[in-house]
N, C-alpha and C. Protein backbone atom coordinates (compact mmCIF):
# COMPACT_ATOMS: atom_id res chain seq x y z
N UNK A 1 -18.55 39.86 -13.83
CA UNK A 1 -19.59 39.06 -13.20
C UNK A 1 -19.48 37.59 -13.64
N UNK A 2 -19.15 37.30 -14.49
CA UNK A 2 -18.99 35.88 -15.08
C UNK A 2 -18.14 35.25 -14.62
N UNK A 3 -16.84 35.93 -14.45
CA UNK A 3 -15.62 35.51 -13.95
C UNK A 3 -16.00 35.06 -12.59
N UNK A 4 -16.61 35.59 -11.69
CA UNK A 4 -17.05 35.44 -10.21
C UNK A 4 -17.68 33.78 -10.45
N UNK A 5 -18.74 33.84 -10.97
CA UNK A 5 -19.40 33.03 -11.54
C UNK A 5 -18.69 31.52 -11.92
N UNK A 6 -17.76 31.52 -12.57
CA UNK A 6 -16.88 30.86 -13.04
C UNK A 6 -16.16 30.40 -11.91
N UNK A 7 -15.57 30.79 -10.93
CA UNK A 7 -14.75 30.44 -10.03
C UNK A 7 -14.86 30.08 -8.63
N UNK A 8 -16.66 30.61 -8.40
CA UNK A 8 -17.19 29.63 -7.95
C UNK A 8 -17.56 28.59 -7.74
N UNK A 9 -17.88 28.20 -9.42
CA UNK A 9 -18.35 27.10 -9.73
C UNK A 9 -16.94 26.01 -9.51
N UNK A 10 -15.83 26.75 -9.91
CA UNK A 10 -14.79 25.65 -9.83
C UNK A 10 -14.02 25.64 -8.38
N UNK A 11 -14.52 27.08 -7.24
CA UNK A 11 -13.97 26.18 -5.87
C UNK A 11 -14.90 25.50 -5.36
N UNK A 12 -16.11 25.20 -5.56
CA UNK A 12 -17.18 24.52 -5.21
C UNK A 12 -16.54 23.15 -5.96
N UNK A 13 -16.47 22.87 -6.61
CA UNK A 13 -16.26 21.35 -7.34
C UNK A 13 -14.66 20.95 -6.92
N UNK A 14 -13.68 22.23 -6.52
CA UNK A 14 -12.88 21.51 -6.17
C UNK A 14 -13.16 21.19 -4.61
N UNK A 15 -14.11 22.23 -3.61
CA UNK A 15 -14.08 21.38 -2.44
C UNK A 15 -14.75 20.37 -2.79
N UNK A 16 -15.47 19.87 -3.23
CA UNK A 16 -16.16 18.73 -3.29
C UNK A 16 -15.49 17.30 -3.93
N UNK A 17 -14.06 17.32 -4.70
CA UNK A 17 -13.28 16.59 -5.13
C UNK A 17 -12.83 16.59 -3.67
N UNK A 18 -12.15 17.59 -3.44
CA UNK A 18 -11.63 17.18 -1.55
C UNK A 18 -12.03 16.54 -0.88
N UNK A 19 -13.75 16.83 -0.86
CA UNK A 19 -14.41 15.78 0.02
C UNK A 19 -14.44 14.74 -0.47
N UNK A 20 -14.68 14.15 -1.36
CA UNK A 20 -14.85 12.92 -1.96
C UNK A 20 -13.54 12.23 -2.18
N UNK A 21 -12.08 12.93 -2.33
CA UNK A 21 -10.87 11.91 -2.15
C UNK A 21 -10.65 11.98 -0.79
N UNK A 22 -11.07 12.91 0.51
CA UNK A 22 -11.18 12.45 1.84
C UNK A 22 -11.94 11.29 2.22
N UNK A 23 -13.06 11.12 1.81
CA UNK A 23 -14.00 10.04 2.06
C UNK A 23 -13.89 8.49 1.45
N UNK A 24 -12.64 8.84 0.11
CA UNK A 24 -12.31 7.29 0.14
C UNK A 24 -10.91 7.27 0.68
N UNK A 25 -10.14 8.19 0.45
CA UNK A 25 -8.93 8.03 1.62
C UNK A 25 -9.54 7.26 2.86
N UNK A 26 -10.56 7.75 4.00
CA UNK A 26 -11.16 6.81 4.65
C UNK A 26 -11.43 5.42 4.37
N UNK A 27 -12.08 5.19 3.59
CA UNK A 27 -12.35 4.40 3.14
C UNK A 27 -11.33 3.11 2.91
N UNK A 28 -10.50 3.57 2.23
CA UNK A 28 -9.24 2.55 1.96
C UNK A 28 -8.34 2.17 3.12
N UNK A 29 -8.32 3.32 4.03
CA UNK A 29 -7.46 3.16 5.14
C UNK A 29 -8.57 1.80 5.79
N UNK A 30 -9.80 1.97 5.79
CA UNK A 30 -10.68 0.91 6.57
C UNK A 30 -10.67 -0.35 5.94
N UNK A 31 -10.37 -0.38 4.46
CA UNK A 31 -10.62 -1.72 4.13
C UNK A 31 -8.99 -2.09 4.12
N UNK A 32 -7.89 -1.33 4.17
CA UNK A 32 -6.73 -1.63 4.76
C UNK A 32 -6.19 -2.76 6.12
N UNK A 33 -7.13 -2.01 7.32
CA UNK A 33 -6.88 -2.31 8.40
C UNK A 33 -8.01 -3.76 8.79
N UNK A 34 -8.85 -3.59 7.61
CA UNK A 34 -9.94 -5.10 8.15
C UNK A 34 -8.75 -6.20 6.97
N UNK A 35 -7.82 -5.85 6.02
CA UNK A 35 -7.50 -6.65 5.04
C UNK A 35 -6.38 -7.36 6.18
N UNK A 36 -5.49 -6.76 7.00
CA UNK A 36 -4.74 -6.73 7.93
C UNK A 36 -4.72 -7.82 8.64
N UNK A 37 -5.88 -7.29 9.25
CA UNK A 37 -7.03 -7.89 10.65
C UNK A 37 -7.32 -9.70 10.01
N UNK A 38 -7.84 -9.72 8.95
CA UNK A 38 -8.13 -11.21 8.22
C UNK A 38 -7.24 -11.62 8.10
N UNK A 39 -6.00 -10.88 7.84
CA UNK A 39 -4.44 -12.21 6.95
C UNK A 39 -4.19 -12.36 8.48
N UNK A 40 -4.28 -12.20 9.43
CA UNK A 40 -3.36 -12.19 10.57
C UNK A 40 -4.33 -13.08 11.52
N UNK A 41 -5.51 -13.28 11.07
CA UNK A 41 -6.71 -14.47 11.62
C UNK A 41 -6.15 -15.47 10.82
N UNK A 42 -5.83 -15.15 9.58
CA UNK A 42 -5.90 -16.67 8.60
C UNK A 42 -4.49 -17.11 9.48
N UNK A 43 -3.23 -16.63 9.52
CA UNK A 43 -2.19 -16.92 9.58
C UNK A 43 -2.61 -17.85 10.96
N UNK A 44 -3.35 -17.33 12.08
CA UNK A 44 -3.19 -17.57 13.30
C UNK A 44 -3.93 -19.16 13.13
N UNK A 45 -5.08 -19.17 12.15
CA UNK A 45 -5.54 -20.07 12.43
C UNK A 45 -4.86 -21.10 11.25
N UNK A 46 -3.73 -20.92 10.12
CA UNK A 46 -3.43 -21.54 9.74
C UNK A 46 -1.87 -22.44 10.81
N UNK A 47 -1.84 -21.66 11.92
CA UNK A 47 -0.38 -22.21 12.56
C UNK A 47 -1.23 -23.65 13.66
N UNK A 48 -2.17 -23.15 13.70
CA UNK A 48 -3.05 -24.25 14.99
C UNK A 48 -3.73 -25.70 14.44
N UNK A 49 -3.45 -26.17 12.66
CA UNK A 49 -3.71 -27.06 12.09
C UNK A 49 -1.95 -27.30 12.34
């Protein structure tokens, strides 16, 4: 009974590590594609000076 107990507790915490390195995997991919998005404004507006 403990053992049950026990290994619950640790696939519960590992889905929840899953979710939480899914949710900044998101995360990074988004501040990726806005970091992108800005160098490629700066560039555009640094060629028009």
């Amino acid at each position: 009974m403990n053992k049950n107990k026990v290994t619950k507790q640790t696939k519960l915490s590992k889905d929840d590590e899953l979710k939480q390195l899914k949710e900044e995997n998101l995360m990074l991919r988004i501040q990726n594609e806005y970091l992108k998005k800005l160098k490629a404004l700066d560039q555009k507006q640094a060629k028009k000076k």
